[in-house]
C-alpha atoms as a PDB file:
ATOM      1  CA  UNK A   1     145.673 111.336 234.111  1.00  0.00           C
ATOM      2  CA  UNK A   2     143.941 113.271 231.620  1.00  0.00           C
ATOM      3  CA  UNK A   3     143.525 111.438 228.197  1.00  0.00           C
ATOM      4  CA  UNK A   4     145.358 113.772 225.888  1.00  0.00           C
ATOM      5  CA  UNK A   5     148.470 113.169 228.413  1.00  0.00           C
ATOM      6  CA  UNK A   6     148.353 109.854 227.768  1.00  0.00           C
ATOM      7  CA  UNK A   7     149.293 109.155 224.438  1.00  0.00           C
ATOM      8  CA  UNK A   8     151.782 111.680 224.406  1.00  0.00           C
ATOM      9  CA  UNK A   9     153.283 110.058 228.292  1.00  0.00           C
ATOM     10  CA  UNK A  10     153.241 106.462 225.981  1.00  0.00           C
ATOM     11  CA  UNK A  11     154.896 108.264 223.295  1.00  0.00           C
ATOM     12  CA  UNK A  12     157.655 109.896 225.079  1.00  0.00           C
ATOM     13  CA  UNK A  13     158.406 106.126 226.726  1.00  0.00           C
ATOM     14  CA  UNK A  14     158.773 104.714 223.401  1.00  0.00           C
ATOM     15  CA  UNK A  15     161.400 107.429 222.426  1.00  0.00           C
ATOM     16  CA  UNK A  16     163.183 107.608 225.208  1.00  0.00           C
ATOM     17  CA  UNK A  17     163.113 103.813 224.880  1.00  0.00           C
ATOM     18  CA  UNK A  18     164.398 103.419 221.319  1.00  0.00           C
ATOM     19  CA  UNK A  19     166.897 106.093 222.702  1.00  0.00           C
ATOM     20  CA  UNK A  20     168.375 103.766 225.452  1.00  0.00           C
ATOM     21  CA  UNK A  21     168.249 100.684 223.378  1.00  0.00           C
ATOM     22  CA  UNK A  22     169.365 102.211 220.878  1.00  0.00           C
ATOM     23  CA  UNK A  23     172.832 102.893 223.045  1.00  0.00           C
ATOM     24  CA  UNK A  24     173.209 100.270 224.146  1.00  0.00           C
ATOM     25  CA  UNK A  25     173.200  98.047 220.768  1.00  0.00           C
ATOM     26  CA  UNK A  26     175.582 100.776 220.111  1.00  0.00           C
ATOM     27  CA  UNK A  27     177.944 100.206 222.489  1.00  0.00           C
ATOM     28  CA  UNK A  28     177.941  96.588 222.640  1.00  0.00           C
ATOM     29  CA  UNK A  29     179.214  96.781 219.151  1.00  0.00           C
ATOM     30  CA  UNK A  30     182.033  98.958 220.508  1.00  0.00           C
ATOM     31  CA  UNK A  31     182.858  96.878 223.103  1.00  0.00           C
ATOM     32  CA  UNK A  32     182.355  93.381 221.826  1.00  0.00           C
ATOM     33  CA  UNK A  33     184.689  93.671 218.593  1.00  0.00           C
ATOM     34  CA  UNK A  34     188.158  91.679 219.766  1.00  0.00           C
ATOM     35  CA  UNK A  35     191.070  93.631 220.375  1.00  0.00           C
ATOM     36  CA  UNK A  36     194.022  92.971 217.907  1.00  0.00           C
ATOM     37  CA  UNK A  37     197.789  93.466 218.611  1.00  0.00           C
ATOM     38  CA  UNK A  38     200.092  94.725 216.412  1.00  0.00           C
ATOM     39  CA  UNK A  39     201.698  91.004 216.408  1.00  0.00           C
ATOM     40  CA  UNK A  40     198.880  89.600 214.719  1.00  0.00           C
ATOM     41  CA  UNK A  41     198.359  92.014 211.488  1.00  0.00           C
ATOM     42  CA  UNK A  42     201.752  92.482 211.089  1.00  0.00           C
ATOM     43  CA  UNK A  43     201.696  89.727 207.909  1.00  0.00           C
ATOM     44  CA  UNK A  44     198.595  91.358 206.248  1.00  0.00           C
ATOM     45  CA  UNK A  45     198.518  92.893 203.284  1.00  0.00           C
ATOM     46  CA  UNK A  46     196.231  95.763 203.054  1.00  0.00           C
ATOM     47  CA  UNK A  47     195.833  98.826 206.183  1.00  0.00           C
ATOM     48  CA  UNK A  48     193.342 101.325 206.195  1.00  0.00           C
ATOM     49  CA  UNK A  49     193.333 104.175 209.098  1.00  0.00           C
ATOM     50  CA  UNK A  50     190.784 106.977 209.029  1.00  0.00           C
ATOM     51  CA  UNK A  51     192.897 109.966 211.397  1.00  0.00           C
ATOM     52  CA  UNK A  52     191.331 111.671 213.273  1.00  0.00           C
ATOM     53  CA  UNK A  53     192.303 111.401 217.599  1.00  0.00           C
ATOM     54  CA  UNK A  54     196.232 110.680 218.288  1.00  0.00           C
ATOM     55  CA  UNK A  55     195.786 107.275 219.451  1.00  0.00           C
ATOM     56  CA  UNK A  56     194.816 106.076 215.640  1.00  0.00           C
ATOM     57  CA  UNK A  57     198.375 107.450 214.768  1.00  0.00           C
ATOM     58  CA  UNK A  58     200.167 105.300 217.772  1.00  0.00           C
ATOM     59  CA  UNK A  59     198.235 102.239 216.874  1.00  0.00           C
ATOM     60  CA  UNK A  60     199.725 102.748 213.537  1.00  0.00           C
ATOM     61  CA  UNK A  61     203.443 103.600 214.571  1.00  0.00           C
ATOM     62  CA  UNK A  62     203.199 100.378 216.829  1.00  0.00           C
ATOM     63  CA  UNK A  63     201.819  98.412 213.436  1.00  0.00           C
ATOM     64  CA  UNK A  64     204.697  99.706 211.242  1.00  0.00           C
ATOM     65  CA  UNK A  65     207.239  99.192 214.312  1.00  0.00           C
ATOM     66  CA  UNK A  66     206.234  95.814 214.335  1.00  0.00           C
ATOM     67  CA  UNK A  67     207.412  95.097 210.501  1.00  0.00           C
ATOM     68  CA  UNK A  68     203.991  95.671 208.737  1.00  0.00           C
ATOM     69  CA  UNK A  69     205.169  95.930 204.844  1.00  0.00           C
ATOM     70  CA  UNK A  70     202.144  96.435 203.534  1.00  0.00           C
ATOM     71  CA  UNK A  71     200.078  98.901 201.650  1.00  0.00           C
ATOM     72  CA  UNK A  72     198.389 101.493 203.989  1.00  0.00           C
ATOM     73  CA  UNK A  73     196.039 104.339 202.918  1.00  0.00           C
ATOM     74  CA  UNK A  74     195.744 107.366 205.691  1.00  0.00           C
ATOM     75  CA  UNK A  75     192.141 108.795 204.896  1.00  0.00           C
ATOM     76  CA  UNK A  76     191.724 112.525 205.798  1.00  0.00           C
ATOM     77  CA  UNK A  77     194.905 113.397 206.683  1.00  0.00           C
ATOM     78  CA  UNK A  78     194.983 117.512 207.124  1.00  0.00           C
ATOM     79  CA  UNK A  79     196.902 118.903 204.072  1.00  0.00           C
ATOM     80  CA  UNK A  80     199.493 120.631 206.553  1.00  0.00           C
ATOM     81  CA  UNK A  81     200.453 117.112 207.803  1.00  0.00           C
ATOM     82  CA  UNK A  82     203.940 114.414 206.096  1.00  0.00           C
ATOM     83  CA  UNK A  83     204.460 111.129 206.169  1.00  0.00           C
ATOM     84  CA  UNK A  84     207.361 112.338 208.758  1.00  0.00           C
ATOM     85  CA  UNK A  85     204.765 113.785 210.988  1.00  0.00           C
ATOM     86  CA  UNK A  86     202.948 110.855 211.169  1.00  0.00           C
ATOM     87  CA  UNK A  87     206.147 108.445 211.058  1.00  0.00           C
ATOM     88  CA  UNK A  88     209.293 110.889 212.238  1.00  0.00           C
ATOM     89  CA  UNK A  89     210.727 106.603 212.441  1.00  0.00           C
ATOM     90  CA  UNK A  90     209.797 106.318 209.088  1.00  0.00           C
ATOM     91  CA  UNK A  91     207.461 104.086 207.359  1.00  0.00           C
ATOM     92  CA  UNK A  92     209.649 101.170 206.898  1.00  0.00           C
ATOM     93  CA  UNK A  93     208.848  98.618 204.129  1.00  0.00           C
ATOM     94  CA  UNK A  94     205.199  99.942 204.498  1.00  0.00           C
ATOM     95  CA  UNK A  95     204.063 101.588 200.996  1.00  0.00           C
ATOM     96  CA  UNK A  96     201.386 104.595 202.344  1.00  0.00           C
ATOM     97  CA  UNK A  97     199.116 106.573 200.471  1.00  0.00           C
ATOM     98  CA  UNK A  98     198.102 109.996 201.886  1.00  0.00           C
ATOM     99  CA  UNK A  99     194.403 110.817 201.519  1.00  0.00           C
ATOM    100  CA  UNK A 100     194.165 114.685 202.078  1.00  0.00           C
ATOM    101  CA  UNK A 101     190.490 115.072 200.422  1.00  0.00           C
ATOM    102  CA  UNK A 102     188.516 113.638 202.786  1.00  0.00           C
ATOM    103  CA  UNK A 103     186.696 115.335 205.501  1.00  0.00           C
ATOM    104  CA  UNK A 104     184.591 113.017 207.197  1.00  0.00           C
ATOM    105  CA  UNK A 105     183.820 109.552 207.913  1.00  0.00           C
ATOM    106  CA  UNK A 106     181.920 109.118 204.745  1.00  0.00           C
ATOM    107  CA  UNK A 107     184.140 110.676 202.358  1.00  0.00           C
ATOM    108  CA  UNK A 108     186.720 108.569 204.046  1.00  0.00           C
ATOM    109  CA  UNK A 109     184.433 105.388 203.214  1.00  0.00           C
ATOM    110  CA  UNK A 110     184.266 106.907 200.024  1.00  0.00           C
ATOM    111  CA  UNK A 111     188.002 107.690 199.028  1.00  0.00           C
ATOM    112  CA  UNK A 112     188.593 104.138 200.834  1.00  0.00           C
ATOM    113  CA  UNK A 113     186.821 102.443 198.075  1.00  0.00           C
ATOM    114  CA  UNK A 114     188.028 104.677 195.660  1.00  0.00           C
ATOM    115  CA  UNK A 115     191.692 103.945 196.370  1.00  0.00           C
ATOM    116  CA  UNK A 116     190.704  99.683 197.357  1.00  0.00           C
ATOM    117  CA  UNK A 117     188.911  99.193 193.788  1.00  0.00           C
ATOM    118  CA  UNK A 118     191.938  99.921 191.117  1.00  0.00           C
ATOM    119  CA  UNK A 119     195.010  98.977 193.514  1.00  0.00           C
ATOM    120  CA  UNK A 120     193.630  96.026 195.641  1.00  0.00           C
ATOM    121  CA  UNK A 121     190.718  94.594 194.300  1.00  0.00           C
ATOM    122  CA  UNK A 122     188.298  92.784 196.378  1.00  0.00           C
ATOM    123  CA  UNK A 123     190.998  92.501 199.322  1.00  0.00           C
ATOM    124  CA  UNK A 124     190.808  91.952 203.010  1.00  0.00           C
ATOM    125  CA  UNK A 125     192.395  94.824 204.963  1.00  0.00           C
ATOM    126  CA  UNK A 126     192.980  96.032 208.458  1.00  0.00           C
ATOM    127  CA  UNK A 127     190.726  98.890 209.277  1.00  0.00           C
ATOM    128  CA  UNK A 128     192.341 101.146 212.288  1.00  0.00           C
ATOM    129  CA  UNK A 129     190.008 103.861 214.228  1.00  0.00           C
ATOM    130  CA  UNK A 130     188.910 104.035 217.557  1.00  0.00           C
ATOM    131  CA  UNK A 131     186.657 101.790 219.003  1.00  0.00           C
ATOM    132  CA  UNK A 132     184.065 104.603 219.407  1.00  0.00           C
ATOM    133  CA  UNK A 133     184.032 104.961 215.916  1.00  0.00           C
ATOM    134  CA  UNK A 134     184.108 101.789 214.545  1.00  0.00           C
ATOM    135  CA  UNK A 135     180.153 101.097 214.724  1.00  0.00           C
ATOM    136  CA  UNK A 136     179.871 103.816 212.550  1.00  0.00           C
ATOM    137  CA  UNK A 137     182.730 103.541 210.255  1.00  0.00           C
ATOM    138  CA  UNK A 138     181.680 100.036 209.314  1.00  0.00           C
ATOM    139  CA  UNK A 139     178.342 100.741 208.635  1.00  0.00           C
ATOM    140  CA  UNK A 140     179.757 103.549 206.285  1.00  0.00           C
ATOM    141  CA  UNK A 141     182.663 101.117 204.484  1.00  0.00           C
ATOM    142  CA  UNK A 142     179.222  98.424 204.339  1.00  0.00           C
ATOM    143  CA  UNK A 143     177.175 101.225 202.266  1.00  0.00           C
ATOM    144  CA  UNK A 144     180.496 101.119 199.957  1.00  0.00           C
ATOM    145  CA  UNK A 145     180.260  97.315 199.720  1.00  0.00           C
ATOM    146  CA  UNK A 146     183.503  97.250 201.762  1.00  0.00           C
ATOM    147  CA  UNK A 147     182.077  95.631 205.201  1.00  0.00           C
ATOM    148  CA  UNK A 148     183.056  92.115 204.509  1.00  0.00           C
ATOM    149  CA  UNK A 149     186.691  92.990 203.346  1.00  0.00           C
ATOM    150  CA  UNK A 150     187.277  95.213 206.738  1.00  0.00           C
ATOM    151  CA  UNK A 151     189.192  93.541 209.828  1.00  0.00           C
ATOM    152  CA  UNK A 152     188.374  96.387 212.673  1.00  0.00           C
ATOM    153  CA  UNK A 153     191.368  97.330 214.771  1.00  0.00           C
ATOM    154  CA  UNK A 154     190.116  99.310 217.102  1.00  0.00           C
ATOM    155  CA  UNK A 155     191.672 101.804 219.801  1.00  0.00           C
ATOM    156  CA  UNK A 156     190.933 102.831 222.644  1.00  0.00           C
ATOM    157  CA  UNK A 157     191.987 106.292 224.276  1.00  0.00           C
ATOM    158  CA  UNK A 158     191.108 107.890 227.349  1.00  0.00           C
ATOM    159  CA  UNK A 159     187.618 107.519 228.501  1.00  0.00           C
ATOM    160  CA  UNK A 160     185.615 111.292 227.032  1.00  0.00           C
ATOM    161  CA  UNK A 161     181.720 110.432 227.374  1.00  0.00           C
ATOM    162  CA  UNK A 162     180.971 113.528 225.507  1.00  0.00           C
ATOM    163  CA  UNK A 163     182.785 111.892 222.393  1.00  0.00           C
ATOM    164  CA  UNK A 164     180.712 109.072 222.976  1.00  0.00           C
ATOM    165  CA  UNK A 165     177.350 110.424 223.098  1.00  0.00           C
ATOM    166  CA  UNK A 166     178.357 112.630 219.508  1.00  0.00           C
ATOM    167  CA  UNK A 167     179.206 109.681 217.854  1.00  0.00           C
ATOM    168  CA  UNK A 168     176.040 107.579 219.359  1.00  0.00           C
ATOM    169  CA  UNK A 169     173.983 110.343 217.570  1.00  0.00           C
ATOM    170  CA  UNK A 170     176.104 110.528 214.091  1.00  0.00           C
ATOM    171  CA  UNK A 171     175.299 106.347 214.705  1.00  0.00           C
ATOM    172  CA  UNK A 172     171.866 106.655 214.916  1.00  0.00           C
ATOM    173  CA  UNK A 173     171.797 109.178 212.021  1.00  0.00           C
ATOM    174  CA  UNK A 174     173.776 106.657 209.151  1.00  0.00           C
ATOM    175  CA  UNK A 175     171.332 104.074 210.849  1.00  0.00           C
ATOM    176  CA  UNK A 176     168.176 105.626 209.910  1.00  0.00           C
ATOM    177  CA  UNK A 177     169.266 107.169 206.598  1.00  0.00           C
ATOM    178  CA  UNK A 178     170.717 103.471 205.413  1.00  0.00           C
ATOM    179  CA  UNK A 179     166.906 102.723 205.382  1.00  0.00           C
ATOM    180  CA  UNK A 180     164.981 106.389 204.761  1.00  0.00           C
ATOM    181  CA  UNK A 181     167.682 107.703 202.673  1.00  0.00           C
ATOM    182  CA  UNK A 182     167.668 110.954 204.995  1.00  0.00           C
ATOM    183  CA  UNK A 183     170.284 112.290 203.192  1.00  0.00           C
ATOM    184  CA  UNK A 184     169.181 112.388 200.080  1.00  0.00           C
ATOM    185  CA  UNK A 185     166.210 113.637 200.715  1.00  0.00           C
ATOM    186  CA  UNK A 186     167.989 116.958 202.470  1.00  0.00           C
ATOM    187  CA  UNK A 187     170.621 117.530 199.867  1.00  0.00           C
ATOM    188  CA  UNK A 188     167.835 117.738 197.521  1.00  0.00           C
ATOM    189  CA  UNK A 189     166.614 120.980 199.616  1.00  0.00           C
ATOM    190  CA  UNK A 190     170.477 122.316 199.730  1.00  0.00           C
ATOM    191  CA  UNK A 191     171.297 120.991 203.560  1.00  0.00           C
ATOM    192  CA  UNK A 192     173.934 119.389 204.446  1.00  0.00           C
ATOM    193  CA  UNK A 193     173.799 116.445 206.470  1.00  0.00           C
ATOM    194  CA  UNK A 194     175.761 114.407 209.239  1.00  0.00           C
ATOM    195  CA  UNK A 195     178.579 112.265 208.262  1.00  0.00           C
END
């Protein structure tokens, strides 16, 4: 093998590498968070659900059906949608708080915080999404000093490896810029970035 070729061969198995192991850690945070039933938040307090794919919405109805009486903040809920859309059998006891400004995961970490600080404090809540994007979403509620407080509930949905593989790569992305500060660094040139 010629000499140049090498490096660049060893190089290529490092990324590709990094790539696969970078999955997998990925998924196996996924997969290994427990699975809660609506039975066991039922008596908490505090519910946070970022929307986004239907079976958020039904893990919620089943958590309200179930007698939650909590507080629960919906984070990017599109302007067009009620409460009634989201609970035509109503909300129950359950106090919610419609968060229409967010538009992705880490404006919903944001407006999370935002709406957590003044009304709850330093309080534990249940955090709904699916189980896709839960690796993500904590890592985002953790940059807002929220990752302790957040009991994941996550939901699973019909098996779409496409979704997957986007949110491995939005993953990877808050990974690197929690330690490079990409983000920064590209808003400062007027680019947006991944969220």
């Amino acid at each position: 093998m010629n000499r140049c070729l090498k490096p660049l061969a060893f190089g290529a198995l490092v990324l590709v590498s990094f790539y696969v192991f970078g999955f997998l850690l990925f998924a196996s945070q996924a997969f290994l968070l427990p699975s809660l039933s609506p039975e066991l938040v039922k008596n908490e307090k505090n519910l946070i659900l970022f929307t986004g794919q239907p079976e958020r919405i039904y893990a919620l109805r089943d958590v309200i059906g179930e007698g939650f009486s909590g507080s629960v903040f919906l984070s990017g809920v599109n302007p067009k949608v009620s409460v009634e859309d989201i609970l035509p059998n109503g909300s129950g006891d359950a106090f919610i708080v419609m968060d229409y400004d967010a538009k992705s995961t880490r404006e919903n970490a944001i407006n999370t915080k935002s709406w957590l600080d003044p009304v709850l404090g330093g309080k534990p809540f249940v955090f709904i999404t699916n189980r896709y994007h839960m690796p993500r979403s904590l890592l985002l509620l953790e940059k807002e000093g929220l990752g302790d407080l957040a009991q994941p509930y996550p939901v699973s949905g019909a098996f779409k490896p496409l979704r997957w593989w986007r949110e491995y790569h939005k993953w990877l992305w808050v990974c690197v810029d929690s330690y490079v500060h990409l983000s920064e660094k590209i808003g400062k040139i007027g680019l947006n970035h991944a969220s």
